[in-house]
Structures are given as C-alpha cells and as structure tokens.
N, C-alpha and C. Protein backbone atom coordinates (compact mmCIF):
# COMPACT_ATOMS: atom_id res chain seq x y z
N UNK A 1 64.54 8.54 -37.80
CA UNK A 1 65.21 7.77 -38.82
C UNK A 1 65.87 6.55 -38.17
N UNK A 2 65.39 5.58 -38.73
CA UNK A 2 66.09 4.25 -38.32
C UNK A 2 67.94 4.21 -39.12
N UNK A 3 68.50 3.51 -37.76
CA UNK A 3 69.98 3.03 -38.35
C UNK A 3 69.89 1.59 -38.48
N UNK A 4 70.68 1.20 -39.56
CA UNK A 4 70.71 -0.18 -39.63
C UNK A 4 72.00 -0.92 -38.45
N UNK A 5 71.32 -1.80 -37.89
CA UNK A 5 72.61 -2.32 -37.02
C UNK A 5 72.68 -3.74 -37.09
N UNK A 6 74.07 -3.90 -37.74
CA UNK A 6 73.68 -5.40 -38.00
C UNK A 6 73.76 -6.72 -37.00
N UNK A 7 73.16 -7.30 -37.50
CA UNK A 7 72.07 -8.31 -36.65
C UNK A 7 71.27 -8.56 -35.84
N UNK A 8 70.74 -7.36 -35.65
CA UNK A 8 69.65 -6.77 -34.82
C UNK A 8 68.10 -6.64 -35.60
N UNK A 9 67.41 -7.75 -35.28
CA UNK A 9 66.14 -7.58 -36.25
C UNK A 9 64.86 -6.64 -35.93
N UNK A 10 64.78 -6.00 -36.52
CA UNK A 10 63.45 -4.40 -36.12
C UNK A 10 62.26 -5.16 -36.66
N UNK A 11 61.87 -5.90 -37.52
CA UNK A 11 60.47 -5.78 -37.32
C UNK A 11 59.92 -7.47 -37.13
N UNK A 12 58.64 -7.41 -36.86
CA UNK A 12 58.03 -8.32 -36.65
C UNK A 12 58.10 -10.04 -37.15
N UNK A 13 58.02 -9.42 -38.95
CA UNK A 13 58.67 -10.46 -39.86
C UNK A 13 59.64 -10.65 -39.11
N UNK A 14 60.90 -10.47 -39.22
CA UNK A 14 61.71 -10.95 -39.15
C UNK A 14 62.34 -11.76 -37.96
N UNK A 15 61.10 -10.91 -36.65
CA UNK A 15 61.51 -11.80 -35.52
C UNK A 15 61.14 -13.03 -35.44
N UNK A 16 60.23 -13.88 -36.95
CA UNK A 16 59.71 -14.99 -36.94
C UNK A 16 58.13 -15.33 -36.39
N UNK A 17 57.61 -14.49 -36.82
CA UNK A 17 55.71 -14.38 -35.94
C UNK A 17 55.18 -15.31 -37.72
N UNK A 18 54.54 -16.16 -37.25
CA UNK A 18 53.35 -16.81 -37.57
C UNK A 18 52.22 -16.54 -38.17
N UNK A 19 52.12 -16.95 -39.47
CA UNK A 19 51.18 -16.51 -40.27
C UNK A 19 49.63 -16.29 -39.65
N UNK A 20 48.97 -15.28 -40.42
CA UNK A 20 47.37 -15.03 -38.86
C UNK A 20 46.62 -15.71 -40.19
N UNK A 21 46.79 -16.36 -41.33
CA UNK A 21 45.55 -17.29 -41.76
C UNK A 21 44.82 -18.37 -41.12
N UNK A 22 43.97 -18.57 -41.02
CA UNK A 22 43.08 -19.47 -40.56
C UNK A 22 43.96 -21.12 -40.85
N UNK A 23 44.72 -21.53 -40.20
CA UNK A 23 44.65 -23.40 -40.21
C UNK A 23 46.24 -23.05 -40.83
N UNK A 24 47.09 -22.38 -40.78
CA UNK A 24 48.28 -22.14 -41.24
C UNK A 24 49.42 -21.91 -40.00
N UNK A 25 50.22 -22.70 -40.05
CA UNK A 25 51.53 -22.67 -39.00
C UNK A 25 52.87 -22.48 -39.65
N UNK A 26 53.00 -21.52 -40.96
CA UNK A 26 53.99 -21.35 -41.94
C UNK A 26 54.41 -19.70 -40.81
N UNK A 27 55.78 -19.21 -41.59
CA UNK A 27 55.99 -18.31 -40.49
C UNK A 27 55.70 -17.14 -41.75
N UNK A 28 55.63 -15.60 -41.16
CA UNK A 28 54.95 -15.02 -42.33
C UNK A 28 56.25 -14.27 -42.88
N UNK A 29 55.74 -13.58 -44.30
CA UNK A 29 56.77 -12.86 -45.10
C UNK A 29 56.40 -11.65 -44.89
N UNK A 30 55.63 -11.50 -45.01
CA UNK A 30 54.92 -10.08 -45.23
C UNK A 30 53.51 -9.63 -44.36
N UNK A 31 53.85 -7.98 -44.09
CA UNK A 31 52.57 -7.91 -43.32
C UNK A 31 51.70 -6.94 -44.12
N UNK A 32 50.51 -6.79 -44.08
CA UNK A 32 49.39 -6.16 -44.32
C UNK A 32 48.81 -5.35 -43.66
N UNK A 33 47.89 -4.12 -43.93
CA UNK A 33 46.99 -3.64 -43.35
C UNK A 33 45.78 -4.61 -43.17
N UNK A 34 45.08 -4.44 -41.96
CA UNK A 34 43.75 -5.52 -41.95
C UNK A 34 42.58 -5.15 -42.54
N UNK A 35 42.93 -3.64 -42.92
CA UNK A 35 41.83 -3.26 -44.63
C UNK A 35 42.28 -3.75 -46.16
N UNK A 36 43.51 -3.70 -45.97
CA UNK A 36 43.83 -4.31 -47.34
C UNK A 36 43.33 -5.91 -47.59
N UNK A 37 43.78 -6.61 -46.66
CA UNK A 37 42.93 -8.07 -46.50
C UNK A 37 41.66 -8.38 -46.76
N UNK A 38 40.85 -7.61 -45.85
CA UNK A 38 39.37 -8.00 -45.57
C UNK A 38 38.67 -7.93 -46.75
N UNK A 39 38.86 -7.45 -47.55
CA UNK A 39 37.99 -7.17 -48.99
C UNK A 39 38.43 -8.32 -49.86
N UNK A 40 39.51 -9.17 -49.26
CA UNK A 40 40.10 -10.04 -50.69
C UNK A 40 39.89 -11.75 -50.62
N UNK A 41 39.07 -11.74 -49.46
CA UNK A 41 38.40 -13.34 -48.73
C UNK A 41 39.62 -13.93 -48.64
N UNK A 42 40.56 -13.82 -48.07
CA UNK A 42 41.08 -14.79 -46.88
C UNK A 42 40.60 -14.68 -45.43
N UNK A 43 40.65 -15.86 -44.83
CA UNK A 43 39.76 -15.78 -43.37
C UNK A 43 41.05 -15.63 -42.14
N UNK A 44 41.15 -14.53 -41.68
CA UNK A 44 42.33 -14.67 -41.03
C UNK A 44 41.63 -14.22 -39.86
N UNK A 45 42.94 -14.65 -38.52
CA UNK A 45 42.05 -14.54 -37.22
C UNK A 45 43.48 -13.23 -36.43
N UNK A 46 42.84 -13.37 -35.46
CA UNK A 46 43.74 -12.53 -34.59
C UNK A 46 43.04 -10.84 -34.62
N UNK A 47 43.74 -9.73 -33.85
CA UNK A 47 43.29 -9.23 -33.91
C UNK A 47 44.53 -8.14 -33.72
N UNK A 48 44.21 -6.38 -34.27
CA UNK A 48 45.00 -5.78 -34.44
C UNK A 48 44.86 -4.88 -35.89
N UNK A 49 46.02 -4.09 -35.89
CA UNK A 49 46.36 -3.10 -37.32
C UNK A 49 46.48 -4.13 -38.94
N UNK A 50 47.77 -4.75 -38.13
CA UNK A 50 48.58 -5.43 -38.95
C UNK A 50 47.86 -7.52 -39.14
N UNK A 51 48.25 -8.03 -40.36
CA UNK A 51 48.16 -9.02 -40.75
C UNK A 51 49.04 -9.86 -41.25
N UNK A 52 49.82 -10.24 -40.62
CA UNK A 52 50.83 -11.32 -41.32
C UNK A 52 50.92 -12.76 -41.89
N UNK A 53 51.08 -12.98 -43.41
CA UNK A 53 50.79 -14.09 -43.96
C UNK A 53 52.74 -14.21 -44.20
N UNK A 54 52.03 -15.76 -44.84
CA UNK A 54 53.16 -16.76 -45.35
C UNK A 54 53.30 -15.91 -46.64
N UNK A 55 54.09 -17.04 -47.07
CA UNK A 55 54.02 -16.69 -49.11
C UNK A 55 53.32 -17.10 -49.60
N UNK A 56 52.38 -18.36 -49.43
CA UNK A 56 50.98 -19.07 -50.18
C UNK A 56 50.20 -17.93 -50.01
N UNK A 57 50.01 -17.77 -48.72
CA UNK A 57 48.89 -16.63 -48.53
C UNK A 57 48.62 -15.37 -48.98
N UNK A 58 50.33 -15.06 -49.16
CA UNK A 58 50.58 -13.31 -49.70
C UNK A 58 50.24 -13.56 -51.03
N UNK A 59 50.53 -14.93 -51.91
CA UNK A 59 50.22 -14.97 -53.60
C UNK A 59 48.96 -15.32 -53.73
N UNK A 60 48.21 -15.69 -52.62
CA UNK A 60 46.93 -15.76 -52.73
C UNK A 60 46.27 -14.72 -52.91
N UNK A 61 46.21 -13.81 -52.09
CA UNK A 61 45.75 -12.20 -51.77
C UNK A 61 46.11 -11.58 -52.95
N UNK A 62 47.61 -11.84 -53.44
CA UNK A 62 48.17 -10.61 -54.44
C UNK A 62 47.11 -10.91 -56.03
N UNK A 63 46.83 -12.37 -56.01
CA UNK A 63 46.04 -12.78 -57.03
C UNK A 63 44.60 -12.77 -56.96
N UNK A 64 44.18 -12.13 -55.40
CA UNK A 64 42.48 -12.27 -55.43
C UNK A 64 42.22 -10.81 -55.83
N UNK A 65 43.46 -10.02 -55.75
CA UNK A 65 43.58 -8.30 -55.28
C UNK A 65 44.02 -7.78 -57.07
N UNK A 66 44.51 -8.32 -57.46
CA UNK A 66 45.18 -7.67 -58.66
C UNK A 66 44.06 -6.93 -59.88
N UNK A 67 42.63 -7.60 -60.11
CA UNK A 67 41.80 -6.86 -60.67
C UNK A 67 41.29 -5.72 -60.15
N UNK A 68 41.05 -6.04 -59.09
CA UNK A 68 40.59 -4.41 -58.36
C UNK A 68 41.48 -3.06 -58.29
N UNK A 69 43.03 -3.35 -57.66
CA UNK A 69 44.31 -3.26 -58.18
C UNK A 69 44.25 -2.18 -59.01
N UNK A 70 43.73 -3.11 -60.18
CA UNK A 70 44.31 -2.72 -61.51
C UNK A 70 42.99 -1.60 -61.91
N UNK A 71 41.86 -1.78 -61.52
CA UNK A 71 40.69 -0.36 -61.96
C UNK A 71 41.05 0.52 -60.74
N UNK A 72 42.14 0.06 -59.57
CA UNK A 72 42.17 1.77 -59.02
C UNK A 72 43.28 2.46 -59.34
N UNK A 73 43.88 1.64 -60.17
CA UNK A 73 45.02 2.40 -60.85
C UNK A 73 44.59 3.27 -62.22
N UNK A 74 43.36 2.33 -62.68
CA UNK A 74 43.02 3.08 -63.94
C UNK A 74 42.17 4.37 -63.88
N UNK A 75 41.97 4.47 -62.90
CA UNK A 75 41.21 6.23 -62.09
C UNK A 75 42.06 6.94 -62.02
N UNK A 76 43.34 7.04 -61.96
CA UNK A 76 43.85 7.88 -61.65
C UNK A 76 43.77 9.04 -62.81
C-alpha cells in the first residue's frame, strides 16, 4: 500500500516524461497500456508496457476507441 507524502511525485506522469506520439514534444497526462493503443491508429514510438500521451493525443484515442468501447460494454 502506497502512503501519500506530500511533494514527493510516484509516478511517471507526474515526474514530467514526454508524450511517445510520433512528432509530439507536449509532456504527457496519461499513460496507457501499449495494447490499448495499438488497435486505435495512433503511431507512437518508443518501446515498453506503458504509453504516454499528451491531452490531444489521449482525446484522440478516447474518440478513435469509444465505438468499440461501447460494443464491449454491450456483451456484457
């Protein structure tokens, strides 16, 4: 179990890492699995688990992702 200690930053975001889209030098918000990505055509580089975009990029994804999204929610 993590403690919160303040001003001590734990993750990646927050230490300020750099969006992994292709031609982008924005710093990122949010990270991803690099399966959740790959299916949604953004071209991102680097390599690893994790994927960290900006906010253009994350509303990009959240809007290429939301139909598919939405029929694996309707399986349930």
């Amino acid at each position: 179990m993590l403690k919160w200690v303040q001003g001590v930053k734990l993750g990646k975001v927050d230490k300020g890492v750099g969006c992994d889209a292709s031609g982008c030098q924005n710093k990122a918000v949010r990270s991803l699995s690099r399966g959740d990505v790959s299916g949604s055509g953004l071209s991102v580089g680097g390599d690893g688990r994790r994927v960290y975009l900006c906010h253009d990029h994350y509303k990009a994804w959240k809007k290429a992702t939301k139909k598919s999204k939405s029929l694996e929610r309707s399986r349930w």
